[in-house]
C-alpha atoms as a PDB file:
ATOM      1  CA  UNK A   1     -81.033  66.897 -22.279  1.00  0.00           C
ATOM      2  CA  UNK A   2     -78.138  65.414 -20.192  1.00  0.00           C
ATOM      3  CA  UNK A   3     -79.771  66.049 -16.918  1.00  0.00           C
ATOM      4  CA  UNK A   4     -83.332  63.881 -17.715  1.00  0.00           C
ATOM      5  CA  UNK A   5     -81.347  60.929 -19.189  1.00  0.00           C
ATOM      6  CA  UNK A   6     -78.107  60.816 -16.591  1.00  0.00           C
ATOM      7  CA  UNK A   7     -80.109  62.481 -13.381  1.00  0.00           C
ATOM      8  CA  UNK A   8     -83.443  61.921 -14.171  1.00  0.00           C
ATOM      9  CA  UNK A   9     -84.235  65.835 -13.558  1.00  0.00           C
ATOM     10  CA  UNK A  10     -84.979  68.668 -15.977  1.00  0.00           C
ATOM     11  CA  UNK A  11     -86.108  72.235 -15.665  1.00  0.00           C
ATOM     12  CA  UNK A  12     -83.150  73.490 -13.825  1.00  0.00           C
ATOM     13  CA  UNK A  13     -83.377  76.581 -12.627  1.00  0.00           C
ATOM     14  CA  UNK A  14     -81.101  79.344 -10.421  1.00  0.00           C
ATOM     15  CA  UNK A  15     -83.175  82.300  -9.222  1.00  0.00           C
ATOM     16  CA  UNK A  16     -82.305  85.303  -6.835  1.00  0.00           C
ATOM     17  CA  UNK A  17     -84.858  85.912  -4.136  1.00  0.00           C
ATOM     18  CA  UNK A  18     -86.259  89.533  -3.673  1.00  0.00           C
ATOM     19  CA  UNK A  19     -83.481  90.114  -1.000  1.00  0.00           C
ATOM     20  CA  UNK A  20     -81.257  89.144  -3.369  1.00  0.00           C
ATOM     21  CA  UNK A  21     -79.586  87.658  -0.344  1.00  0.00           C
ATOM     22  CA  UNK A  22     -80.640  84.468  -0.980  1.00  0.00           C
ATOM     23  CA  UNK A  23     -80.556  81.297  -4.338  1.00  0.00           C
ATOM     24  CA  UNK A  24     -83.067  79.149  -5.336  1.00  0.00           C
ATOM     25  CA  UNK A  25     -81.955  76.040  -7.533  1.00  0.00           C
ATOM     26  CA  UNK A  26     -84.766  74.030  -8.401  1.00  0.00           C
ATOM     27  CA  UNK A  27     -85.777  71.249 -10.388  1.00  0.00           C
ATOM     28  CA  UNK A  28     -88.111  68.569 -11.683  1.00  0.00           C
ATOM     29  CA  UNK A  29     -88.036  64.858 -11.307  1.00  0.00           C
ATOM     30  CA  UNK A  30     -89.063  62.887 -14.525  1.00  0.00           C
ATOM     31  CA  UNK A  31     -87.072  59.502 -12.973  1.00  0.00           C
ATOM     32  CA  UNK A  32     -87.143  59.436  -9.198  1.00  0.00           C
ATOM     33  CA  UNK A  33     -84.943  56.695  -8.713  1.00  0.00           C
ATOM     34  CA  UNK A  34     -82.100  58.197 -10.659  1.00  0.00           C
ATOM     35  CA  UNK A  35     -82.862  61.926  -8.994  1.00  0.00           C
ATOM     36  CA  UNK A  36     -82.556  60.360  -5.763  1.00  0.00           C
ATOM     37  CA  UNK A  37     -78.654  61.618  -5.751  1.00  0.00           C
ATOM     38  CA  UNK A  38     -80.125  65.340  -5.463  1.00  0.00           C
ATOM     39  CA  UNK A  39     -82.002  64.650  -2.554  1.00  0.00           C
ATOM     40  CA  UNK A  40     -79.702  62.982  -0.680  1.00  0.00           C
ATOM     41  CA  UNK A  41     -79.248  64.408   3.036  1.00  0.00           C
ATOM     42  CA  UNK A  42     -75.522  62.708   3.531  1.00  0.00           C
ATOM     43  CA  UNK A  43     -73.993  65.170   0.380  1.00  0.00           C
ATOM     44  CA  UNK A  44     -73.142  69.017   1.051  1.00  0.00           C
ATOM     45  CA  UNK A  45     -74.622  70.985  -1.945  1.00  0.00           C
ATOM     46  CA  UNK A  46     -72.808  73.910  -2.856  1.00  0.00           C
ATOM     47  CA  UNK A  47     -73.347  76.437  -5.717  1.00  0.00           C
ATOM     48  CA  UNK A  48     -70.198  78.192  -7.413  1.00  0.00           C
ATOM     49  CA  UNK A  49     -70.135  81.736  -9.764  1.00  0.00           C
ATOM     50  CA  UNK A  50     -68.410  80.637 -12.528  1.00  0.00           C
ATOM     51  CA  UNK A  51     -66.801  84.469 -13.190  1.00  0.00           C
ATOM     52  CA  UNK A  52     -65.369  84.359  -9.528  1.00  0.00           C
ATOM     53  CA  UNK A  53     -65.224  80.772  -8.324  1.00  0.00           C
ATOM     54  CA  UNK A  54     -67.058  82.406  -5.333  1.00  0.00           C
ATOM     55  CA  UNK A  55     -68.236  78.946  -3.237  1.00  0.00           C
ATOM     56  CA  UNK A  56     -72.011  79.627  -1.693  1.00  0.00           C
ATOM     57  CA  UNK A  57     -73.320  77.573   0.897  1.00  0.00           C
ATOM     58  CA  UNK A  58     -76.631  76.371   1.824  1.00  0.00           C
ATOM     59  CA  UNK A  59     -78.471  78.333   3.771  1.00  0.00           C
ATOM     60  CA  UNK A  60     -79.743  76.889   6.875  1.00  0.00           C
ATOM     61  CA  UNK A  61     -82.554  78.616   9.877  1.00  0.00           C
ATOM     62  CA  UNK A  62     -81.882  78.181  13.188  1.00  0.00           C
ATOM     63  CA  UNK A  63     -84.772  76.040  13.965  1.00  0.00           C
ATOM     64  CA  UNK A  64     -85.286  74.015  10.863  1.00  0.00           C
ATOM     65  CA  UNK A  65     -81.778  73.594   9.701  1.00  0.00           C
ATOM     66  CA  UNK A  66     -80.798  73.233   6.147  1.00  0.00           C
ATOM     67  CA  UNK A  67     -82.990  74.968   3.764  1.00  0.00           C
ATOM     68  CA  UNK A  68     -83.533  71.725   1.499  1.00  0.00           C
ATOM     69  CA  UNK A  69     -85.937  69.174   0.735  1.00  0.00           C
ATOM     70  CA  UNK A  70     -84.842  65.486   1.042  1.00  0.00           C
ATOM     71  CA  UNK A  71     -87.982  63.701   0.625  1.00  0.00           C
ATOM     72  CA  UNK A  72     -88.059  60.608  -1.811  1.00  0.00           C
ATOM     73  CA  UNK A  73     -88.365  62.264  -5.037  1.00  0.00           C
ATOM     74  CA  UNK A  74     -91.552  61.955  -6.668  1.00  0.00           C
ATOM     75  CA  UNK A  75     -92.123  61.987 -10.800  1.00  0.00           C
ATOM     76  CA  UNK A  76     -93.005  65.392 -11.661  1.00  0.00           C
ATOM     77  CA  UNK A  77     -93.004  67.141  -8.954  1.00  0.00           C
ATOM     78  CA  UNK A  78     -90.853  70.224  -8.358  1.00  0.00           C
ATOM     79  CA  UNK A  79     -88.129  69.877  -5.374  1.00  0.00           C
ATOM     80  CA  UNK A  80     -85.449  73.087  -4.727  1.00  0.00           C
ATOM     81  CA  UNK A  81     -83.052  74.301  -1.827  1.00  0.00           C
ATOM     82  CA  UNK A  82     -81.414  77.388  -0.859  1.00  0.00           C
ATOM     83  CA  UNK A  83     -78.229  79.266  -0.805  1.00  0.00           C
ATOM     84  CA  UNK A  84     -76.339  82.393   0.982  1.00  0.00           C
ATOM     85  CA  UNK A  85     -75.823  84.437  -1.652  1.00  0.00           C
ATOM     86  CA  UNK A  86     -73.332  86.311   0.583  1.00  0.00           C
ATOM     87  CA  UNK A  87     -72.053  89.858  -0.616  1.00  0.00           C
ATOM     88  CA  UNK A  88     -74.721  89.250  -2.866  1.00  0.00           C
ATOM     89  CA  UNK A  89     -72.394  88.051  -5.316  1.00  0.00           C
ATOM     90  CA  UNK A  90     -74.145  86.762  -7.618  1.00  0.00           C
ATOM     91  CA  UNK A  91     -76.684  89.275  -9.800  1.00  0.00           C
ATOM     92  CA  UNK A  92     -78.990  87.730 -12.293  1.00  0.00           C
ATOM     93  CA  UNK A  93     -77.347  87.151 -15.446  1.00  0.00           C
ATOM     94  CA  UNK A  94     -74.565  85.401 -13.773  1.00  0.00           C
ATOM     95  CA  UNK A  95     -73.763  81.975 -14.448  1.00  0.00           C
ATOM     96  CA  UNK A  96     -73.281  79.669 -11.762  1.00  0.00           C
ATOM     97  CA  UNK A  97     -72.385  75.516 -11.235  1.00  0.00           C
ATOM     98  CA  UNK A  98     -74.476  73.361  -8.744  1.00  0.00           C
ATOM     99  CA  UNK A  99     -72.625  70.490  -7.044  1.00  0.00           C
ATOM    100  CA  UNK A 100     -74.362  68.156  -4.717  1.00  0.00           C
ATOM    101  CA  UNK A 101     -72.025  64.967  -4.641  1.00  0.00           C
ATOM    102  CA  UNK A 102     -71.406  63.543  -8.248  1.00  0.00           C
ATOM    103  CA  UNK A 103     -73.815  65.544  -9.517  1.00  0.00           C
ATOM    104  CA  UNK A 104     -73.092  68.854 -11.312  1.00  0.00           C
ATOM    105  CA  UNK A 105     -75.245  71.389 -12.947  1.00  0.00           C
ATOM    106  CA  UNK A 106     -72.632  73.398 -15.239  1.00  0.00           C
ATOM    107  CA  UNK A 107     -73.371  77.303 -16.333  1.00  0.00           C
ATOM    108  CA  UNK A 108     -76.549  77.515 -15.225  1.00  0.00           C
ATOM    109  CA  UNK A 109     -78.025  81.221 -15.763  1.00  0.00           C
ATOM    110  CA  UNK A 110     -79.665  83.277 -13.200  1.00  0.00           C
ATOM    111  CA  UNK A 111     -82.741  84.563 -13.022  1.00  0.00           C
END
């Protein structure tokens, strides 16, 4: 898969909370120095429906801030973060693009 040998991640996945107000992308690091790129706190992660080109944002709380993990990845462990999924306008099914810097995540399916 691209993502394990350019990224050093695999097991991508998009998945609607309950609400369905909220998206969780996660992942799995297999080479932590090349997923470092996901985790890095200076990019602005975004997630975009492919059928619209609706733009989500991450979501952030008012006393912990963005809902994200930028630790140092660690080899196999699981890392994710959090979107608005505002209007909910993305349903399951949909297929959406992650972008956090260079890195991009194309037609991913929700769950």
């Amino acid at each position: 898969m691209m993502y394990r040998r350019i990224w050093g991640v695999d097991d991508l996945r998009v998945r609607q909370t309950a609400s369905g107000e909220l998206l969780r992308f996660s992942w799995r690091v297999v080479d932590p120095i090349k997923a470092q790129a996901l985790n890095d706190k200076k990019e602005t992660p975004y997630l975009i429906e492919t059928g619209t080109g609706a733009k989500m944002e991450l979501a952030q709380a008012e006393r912990v801030g963005q809902l994200r993990q930028v630790a140092t990845p660690e080899n196999g462990r699981e890392y994710w973060m959090v979107f608005f999924n505002s209007h909910r306008a993305v349903k399951p099914g949909s297929q959406v693009d992650v972008v956090i810097g260079k890195f991009r995540a194309s037609g991913l399916p929700v769950e």
